[in-house]
Each structure stands twice: as C-alpha cells, then as structure tokens.
N, C-alpha and C. Protein backbone atom coordinates (compact mmCIF):
# COMPACT_ATOMS: atom_id res chain seq x y z
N UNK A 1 48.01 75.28 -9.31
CA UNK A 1 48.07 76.72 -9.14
C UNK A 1 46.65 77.27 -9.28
N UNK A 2 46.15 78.43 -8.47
CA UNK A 2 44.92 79.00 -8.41
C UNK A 2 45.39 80.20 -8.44
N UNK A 3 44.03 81.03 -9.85
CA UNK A 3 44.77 82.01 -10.15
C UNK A 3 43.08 82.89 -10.11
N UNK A 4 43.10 83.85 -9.91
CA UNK A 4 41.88 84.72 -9.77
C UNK A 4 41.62 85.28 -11.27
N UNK A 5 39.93 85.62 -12.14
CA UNK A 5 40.53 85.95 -13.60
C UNK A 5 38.86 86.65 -13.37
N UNK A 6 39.39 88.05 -14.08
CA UNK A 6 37.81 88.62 -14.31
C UNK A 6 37.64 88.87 -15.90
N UNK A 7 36.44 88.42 -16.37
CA UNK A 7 36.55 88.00 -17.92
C UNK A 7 35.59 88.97 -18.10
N UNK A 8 35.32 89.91 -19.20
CA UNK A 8 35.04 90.76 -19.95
C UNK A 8 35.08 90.32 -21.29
N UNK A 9 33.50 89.28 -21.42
CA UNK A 9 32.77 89.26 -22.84
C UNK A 9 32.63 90.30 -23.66
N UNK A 10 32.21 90.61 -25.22
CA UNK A 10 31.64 91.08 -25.74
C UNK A 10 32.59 92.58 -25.86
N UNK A 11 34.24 92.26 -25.79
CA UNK A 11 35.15 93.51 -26.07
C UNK A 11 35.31 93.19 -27.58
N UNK A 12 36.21 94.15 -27.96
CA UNK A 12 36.69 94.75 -29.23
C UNK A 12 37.61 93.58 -29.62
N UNK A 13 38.40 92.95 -28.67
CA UNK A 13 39.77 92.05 -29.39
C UNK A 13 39.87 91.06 -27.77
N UNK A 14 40.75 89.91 -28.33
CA UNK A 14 40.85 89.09 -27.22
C UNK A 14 41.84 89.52 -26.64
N UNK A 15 42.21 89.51 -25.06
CA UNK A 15 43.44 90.12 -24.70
C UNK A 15 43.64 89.92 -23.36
N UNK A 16 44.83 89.71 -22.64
CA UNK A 16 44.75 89.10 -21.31
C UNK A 16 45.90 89.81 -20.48
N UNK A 17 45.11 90.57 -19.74
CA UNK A 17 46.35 91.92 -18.47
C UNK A 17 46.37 91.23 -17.35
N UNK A 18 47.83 91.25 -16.81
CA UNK A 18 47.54 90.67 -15.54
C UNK A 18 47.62 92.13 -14.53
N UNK A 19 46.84 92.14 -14.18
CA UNK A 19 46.94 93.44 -13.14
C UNK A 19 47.00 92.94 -11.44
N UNK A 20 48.04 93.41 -10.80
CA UNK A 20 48.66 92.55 -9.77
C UNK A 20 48.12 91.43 -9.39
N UNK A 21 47.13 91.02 -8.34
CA UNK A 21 47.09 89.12 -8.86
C UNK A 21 46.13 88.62 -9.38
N UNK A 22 45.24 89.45 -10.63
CA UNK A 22 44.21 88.86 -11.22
C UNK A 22 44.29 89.48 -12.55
N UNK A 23 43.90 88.19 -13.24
CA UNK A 23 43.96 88.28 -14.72
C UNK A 23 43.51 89.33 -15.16
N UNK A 24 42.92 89.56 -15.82
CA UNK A 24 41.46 90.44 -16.34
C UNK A 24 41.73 90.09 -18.35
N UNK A 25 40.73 89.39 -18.48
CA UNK A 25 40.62 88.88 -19.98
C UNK A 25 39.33 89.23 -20.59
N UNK A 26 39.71 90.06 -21.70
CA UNK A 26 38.61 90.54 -22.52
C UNK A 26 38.42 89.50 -23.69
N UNK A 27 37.36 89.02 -23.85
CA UNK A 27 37.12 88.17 -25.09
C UNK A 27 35.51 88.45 -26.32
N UNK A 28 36.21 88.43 -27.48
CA UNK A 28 35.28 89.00 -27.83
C UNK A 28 33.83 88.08 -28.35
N UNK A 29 33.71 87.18 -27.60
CA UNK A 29 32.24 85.85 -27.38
C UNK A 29 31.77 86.52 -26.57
N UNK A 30 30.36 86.74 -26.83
CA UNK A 30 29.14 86.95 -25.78
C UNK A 30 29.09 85.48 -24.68
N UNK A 31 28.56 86.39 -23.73
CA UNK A 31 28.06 85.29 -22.49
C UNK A 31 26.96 84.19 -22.49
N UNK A 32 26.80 83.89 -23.91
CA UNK A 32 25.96 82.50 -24.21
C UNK A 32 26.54 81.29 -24.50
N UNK A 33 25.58 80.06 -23.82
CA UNK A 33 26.17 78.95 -24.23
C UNK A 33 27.21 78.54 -24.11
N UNK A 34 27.69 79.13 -22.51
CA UNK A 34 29.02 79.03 -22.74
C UNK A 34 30.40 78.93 -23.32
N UNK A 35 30.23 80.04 -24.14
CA UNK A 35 31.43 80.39 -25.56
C UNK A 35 32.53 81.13 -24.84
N UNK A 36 31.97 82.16 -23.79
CA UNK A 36 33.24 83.06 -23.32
C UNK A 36 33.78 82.28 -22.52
N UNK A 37 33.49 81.22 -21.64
CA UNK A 37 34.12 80.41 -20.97
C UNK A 37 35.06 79.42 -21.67
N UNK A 38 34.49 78.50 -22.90
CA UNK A 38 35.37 78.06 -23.75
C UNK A 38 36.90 78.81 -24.34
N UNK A 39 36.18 79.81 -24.75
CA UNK A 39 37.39 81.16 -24.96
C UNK A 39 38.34 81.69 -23.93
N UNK A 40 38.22 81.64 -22.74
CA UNK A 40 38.81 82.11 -21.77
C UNK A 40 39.89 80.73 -21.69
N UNK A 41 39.48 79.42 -21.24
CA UNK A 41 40.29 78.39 -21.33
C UNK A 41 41.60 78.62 -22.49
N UNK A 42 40.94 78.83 -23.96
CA UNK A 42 41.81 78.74 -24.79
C UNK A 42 42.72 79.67 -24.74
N UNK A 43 42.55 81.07 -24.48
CA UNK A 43 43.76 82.35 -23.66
C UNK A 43 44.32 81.73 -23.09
N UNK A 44 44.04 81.16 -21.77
CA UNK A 44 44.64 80.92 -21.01
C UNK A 44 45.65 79.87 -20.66
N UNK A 45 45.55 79.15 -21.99
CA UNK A 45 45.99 77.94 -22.05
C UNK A 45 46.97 78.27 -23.21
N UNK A 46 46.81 79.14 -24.30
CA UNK A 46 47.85 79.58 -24.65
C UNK A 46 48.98 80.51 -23.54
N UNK A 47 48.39 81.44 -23.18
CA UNK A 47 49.18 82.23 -22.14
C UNK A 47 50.19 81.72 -21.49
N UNK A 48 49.90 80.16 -20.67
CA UNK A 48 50.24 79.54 -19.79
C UNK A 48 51.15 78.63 -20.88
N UNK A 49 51.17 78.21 -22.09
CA UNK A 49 52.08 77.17 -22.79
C UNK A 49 51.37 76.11 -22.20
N UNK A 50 50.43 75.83 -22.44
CA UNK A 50 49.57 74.24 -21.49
C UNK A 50 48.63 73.83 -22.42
N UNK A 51 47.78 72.98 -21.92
CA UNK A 51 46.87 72.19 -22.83
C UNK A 51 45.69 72.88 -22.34
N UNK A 52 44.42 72.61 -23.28
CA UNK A 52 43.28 73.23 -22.44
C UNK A 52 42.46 71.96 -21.30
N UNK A 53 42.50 70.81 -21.41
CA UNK A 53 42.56 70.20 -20.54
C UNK A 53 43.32 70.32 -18.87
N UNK A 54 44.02 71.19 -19.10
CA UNK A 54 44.72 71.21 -17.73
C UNK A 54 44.20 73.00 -17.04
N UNK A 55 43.23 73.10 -17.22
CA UNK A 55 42.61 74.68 -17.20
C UNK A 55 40.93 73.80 -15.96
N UNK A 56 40.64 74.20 -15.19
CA UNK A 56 38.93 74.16 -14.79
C UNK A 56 38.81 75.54 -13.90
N UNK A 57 37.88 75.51 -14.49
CA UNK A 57 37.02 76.92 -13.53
C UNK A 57 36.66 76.35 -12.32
N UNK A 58 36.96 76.47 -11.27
CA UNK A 58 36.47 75.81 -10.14
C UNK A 58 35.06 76.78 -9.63
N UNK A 59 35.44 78.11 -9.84
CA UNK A 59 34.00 78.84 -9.30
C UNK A 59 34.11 80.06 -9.95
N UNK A 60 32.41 80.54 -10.63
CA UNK A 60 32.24 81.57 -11.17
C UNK A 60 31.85 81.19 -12.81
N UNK A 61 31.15 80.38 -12.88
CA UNK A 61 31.00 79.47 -13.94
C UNK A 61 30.23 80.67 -14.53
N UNK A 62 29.23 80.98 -13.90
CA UNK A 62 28.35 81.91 -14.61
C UNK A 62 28.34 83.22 -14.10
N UNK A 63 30.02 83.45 -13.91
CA UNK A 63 30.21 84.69 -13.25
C UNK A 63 31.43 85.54 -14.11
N UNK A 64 31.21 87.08 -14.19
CA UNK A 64 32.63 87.03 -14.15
C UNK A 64 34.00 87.42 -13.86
N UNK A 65 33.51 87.45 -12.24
CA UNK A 65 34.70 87.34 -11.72
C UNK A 65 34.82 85.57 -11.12
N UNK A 66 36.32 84.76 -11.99
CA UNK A 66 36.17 83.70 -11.34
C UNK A 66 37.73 82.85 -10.93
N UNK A 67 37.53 81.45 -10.86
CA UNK A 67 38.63 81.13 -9.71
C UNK A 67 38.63 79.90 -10.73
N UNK A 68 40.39 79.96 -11.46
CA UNK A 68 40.99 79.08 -12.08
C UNK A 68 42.02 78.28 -11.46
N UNK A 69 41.66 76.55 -11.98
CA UNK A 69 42.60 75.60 -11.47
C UNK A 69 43.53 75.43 -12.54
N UNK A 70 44.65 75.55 -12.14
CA UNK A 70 45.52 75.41 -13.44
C UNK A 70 46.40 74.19 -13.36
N UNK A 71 46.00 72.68 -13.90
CA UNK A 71 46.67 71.53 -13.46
C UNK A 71 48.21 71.55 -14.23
N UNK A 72 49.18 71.55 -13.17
CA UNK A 72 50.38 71.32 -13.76
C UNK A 72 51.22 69.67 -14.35
C-alpha cells in the first residue's frame, strides 16, 4: 500500500489526521539527524497495528511532503 504523508516537525504534540488521501503528521522531533523521520515510522506503525520494519519512505526523505511504502 502507498500512502501520501505530509510531516510537520517541531509541533506541540505527536498526532496523525488523515485529511482525504494524505496523512498529515505532526511530530514533535526537529528535522535533524533524522529523528522526525524515525518518529513518523513509529506513528505510523502504531496507527497501522504493524511493525516498524514494514514502513519505508520511498520518496521525500528530506522532504516533507512524502511517499510511504507500507509492506503488508
């Protein structure tokens, strides 16, 4: 499954809206060192009831609007 997700570092609380077909996830890790990306997996992998292994960003690594593989 490919799911569209625009991530919003550096909010108030972690939190994940789906607004018609794209995520939009606020997390509260700055955009270093790849922490908000780590963080986004782990939402999303709770969200989904899945492992975080079964989560890759296919594009938008250092973006953030980006394009999730979600291995079933």
């Amino acid at each position: 499954m490919i799911i569209k997700v625009r991530a919003t570092p550096n909010s108030n609380k972690n939190e994940l809206v789906k607004d018609d077909n794209i995520y939009k996830v606020y997390l509260t890790c700055p955009a270093r060192d790849g922490k908000a990306n780590k963080l986004l997996i782990k939402i999303l992998a709770k969200h989904f009831s899945i492992s975080k292994t079964q989560i890759k960003i296919v594009k938008g690594n250092k973006s953030r609007d980006k394009i999730i593989e979600i291995i079933e």
